[in-house]
PDB file of N, CA and C in Angstrom:
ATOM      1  N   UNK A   1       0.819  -1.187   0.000  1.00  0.00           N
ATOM      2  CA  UNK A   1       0.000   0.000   0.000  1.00  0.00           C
ATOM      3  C   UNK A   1       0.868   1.259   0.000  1.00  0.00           C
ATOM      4  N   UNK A   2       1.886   0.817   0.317  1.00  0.00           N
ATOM      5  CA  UNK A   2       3.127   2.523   0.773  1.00  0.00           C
ATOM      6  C   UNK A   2       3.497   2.479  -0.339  1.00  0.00           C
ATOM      7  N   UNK A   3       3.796   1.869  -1.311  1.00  0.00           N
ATOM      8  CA  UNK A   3       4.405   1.481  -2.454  1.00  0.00           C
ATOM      9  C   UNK A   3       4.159   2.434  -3.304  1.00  0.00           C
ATOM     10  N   UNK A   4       2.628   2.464  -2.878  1.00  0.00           N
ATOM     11  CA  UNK A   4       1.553   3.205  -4.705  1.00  0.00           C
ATOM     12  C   UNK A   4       1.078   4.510  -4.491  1.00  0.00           C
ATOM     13  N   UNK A   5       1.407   5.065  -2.904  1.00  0.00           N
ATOM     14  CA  UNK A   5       1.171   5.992  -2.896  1.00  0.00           C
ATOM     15  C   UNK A   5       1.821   6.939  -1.305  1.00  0.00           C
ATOM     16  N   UNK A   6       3.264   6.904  -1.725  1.00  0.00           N
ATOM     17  CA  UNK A   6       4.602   7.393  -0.887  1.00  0.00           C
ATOM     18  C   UNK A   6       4.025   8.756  -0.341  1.00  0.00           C
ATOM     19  N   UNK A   7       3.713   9.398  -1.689  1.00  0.00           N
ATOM     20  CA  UNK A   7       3.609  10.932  -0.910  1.00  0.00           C
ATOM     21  C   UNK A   7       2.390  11.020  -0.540  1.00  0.00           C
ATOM     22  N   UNK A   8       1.117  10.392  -0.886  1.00  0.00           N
ATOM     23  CA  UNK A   8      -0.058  10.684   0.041  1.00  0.00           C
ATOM     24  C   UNK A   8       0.240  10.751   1.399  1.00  0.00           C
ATOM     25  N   UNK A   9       1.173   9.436   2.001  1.00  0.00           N
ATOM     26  CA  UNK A   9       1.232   9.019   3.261  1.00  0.00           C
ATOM     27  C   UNK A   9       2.488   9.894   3.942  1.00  0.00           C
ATOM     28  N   UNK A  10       3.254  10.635   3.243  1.00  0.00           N
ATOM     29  CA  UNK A  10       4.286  11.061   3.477  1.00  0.00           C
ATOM     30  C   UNK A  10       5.429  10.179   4.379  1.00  0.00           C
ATOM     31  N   UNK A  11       5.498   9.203   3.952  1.00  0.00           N
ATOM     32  CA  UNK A  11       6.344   8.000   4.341  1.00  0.00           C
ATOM     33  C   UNK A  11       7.689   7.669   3.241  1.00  0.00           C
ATOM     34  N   UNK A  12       8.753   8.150   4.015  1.00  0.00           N
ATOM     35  CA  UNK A  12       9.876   7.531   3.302  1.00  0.00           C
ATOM     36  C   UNK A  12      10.079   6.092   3.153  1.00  0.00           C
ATOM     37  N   UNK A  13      10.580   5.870   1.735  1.00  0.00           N
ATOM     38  CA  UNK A  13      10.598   4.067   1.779  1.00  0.00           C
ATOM     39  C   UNK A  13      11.973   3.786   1.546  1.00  0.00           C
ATOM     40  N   UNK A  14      12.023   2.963   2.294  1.00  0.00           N
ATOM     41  CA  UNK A  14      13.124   2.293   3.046  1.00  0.00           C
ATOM     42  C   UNK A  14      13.564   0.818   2.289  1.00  0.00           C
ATOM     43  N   UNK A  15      14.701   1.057   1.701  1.00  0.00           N
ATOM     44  CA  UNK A  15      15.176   0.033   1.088  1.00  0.00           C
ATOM     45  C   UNK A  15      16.113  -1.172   2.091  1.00  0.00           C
ATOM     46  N   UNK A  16      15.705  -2.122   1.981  1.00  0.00           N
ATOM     47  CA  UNK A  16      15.868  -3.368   2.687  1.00  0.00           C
ATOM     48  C   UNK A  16      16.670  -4.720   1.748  1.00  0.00           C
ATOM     49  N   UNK A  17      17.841  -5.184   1.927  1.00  0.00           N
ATOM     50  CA  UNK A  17      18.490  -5.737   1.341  1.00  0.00           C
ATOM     51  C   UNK A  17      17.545  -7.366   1.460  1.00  0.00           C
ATOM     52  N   UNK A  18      18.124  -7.472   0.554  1.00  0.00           N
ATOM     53  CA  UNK A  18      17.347  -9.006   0.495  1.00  0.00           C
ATOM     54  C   UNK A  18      18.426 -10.219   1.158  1.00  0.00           C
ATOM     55  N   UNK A  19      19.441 -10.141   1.492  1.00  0.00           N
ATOM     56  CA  UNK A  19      20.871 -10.910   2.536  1.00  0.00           C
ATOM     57  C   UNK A  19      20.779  -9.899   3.874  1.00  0.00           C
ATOM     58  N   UNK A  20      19.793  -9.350   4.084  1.00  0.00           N
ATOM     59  CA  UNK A  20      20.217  -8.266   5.648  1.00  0.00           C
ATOM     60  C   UNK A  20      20.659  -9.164   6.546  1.00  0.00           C
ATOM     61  N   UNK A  21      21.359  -9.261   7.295  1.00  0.00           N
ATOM     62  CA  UNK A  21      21.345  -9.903   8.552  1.00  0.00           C
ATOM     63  C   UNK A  21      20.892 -10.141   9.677  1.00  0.00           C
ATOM     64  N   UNK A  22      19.645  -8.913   9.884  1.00  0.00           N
ATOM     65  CA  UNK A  22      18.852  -8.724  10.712  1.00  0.00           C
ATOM     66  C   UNK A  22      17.463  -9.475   9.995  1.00  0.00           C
ATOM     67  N   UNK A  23      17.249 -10.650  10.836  1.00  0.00           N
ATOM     68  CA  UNK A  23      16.064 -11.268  10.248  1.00  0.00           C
ATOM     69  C   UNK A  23      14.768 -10.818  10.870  1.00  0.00           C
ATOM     70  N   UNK A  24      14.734  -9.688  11.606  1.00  0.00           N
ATOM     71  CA  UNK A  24      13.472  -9.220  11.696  1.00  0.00           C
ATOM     72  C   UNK A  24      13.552  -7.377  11.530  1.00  0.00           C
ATOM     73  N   UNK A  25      13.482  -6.941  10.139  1.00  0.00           N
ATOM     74  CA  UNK A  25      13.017  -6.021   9.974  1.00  0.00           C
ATOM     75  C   UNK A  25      11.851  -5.100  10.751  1.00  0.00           C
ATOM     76  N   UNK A  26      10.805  -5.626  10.821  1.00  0.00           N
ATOM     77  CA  UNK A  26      10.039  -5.355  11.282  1.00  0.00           C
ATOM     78  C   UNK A  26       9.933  -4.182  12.675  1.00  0.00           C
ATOM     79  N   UNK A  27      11.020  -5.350  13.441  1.00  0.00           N
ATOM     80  CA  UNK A  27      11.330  -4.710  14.803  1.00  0.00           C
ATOM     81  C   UNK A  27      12.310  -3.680  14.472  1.00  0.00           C
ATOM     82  N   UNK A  28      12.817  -3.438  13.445  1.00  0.00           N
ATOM     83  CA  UNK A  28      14.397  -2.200  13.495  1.00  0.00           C
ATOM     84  C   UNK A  28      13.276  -1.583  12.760  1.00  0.00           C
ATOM     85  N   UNK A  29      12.360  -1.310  12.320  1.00  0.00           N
ATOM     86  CA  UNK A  29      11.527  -0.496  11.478  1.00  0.00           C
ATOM     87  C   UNK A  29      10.892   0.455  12.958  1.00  0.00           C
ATOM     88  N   UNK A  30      10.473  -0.428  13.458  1.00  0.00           N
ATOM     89  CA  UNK A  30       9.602   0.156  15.140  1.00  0.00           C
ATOM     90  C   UNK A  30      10.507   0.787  15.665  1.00  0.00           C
ATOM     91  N   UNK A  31      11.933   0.274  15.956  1.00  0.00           N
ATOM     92  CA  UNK A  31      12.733   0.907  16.704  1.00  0.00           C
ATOM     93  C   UNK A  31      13.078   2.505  16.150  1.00  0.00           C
ATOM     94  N   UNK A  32      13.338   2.747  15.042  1.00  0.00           N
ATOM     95  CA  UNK A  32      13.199   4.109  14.395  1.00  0.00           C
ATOM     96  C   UNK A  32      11.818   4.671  14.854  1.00  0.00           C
ATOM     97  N   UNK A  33      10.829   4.129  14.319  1.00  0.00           N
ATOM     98  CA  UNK A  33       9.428   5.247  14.905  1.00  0.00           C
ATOM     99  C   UNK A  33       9.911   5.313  16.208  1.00  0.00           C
ATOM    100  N   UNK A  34      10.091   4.336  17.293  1.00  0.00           N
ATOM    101  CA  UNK A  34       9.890   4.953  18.707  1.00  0.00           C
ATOM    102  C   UNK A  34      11.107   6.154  18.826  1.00  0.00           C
ATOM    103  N   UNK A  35      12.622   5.836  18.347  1.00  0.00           N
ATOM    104  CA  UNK A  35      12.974   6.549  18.467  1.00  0.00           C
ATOM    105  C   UNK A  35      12.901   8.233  18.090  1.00  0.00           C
ATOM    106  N   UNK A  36      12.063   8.427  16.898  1.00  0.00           N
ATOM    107  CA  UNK A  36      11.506   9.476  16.230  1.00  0.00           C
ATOM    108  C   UNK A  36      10.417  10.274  17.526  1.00  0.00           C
ATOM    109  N   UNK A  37       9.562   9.045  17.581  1.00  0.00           N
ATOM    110  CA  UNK A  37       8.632   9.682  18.696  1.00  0.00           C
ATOM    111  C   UNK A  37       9.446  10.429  20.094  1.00  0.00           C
ATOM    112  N   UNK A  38      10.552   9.830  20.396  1.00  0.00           N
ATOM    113  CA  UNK A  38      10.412  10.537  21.550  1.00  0.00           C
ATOM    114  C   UNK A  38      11.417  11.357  21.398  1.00  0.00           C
ATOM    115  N   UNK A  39      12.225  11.587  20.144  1.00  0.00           N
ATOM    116  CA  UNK A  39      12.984  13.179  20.109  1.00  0.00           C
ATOM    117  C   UNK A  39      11.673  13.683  20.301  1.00  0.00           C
ATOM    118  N   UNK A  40      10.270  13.903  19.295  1.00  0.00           N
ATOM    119  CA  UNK A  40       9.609  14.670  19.305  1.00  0.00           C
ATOM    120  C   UNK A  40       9.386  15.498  20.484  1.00  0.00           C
ATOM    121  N   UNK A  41       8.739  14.356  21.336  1.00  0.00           N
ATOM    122  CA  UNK A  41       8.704  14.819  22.770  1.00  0.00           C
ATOM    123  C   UNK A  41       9.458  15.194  23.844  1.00  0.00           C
ATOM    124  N   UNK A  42      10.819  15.225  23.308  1.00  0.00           N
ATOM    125  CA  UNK A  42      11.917  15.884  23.808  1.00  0.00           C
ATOM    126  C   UNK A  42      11.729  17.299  23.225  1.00  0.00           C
ATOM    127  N   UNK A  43      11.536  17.385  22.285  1.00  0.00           N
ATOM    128  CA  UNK A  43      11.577  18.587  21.972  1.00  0.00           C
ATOM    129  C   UNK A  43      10.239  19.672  22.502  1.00  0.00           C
ATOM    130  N   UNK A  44       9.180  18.954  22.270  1.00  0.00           N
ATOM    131  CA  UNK A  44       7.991  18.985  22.851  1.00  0.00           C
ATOM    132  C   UNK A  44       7.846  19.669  24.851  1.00  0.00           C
ATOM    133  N   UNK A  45       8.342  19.068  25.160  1.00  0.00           N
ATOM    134  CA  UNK A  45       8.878  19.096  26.432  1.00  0.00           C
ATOM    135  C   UNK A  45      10.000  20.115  27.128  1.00  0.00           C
ATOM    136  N   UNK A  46      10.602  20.334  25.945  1.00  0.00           N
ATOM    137  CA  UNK A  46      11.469  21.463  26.052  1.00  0.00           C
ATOM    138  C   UNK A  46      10.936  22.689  25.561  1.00  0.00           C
ATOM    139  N   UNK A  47      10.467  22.936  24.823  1.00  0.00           N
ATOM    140  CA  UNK A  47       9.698  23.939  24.725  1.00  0.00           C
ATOM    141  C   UNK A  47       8.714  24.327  25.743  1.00  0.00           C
ATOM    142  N   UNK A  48       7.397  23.566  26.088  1.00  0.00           N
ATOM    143  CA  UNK A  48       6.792  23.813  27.058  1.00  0.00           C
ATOM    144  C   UNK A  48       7.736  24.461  28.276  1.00  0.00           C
ATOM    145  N   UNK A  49       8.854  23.744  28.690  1.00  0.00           N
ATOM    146  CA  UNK A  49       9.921  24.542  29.833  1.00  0.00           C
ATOM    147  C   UNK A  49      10.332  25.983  29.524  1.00  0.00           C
ATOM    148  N   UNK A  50      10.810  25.739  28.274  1.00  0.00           N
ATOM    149  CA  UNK A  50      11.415  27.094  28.088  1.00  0.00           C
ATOM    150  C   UNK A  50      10.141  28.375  28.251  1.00  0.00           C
ATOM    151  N   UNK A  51       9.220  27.917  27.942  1.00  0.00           N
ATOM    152  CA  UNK A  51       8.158  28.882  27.739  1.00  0.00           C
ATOM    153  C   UNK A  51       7.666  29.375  29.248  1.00  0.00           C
ATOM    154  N   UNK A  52       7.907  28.542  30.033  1.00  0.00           N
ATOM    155  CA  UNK A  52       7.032  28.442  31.391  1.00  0.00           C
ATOM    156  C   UNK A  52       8.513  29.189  31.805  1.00  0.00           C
ATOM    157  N   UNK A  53       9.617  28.942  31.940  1.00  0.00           N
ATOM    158  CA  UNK A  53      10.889  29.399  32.555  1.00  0.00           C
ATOM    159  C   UNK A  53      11.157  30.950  32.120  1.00  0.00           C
ATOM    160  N   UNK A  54      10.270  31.152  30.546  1.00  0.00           N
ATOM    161  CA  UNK A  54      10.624  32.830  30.168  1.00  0.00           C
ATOM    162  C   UNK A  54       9.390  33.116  31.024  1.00  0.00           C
ATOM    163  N   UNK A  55       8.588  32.723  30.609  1.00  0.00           N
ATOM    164  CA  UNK A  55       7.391  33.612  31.621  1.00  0.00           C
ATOM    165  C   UNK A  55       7.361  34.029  33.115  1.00  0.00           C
ATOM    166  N   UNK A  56       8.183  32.971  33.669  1.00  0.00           N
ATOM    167  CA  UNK A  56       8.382  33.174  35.378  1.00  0.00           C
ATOM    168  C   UNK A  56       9.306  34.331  35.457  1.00  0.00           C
ATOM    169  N   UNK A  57      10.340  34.718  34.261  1.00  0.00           N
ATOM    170  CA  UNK A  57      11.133  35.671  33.777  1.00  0.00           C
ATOM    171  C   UNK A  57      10.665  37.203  34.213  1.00  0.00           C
ATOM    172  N   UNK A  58      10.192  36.798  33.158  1.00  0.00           N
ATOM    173  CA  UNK A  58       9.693  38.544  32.660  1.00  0.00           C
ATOM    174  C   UNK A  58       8.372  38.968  32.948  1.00  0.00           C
ATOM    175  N   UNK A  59       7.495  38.114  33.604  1.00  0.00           N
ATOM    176  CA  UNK A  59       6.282  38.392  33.935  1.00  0.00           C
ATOM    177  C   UNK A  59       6.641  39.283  35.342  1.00  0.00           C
ATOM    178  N   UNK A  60       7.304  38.612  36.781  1.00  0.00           N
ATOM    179  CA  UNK A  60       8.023  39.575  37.792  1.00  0.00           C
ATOM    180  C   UNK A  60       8.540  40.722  37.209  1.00  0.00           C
ATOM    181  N   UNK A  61       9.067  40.846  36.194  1.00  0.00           N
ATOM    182  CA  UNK A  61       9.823  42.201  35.755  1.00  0.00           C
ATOM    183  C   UNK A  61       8.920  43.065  34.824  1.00  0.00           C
ATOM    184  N   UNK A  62       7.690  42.742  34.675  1.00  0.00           N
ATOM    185  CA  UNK A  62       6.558  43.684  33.996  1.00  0.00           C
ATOM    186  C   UNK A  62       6.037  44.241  35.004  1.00  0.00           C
ATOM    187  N   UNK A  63       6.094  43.947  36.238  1.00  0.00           N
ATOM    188  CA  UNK A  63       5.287  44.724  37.069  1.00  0.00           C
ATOM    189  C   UNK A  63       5.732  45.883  37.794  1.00  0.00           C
TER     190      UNK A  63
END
């Protein structure tokens, strides 16, 4: 299904040797999403701080 329609899904496709040595793709495929997911939320998370850490900032110094 990713095949026929890459950019609908916006999914890079991932070329997979046919001798890999890793006989379960599958799981090194997951291991990238999770790892993807939780930069996100690193980043995610850092922002929310930074935002809450400027505001404790400069909100005392507006008054």
């Amino acid at each position: 299904m990713t095949a026929l329609h890459p950019q609908a899904h916006l999914l890079k496709r991932r070329e997979w040797p046919a001798c890999s040595p890793n006989l379960n793709p599958t799981e090194h495929l997951w291991n990238l999403v999770g790892r993807a997911v939780r930069a996100r939320q690193c980043v995610t998370n850092l922002v929310t701080s930074m935002r809450g850490s400027c505001q404790d900032v400069v909100v005392p110094h507006a008054t």
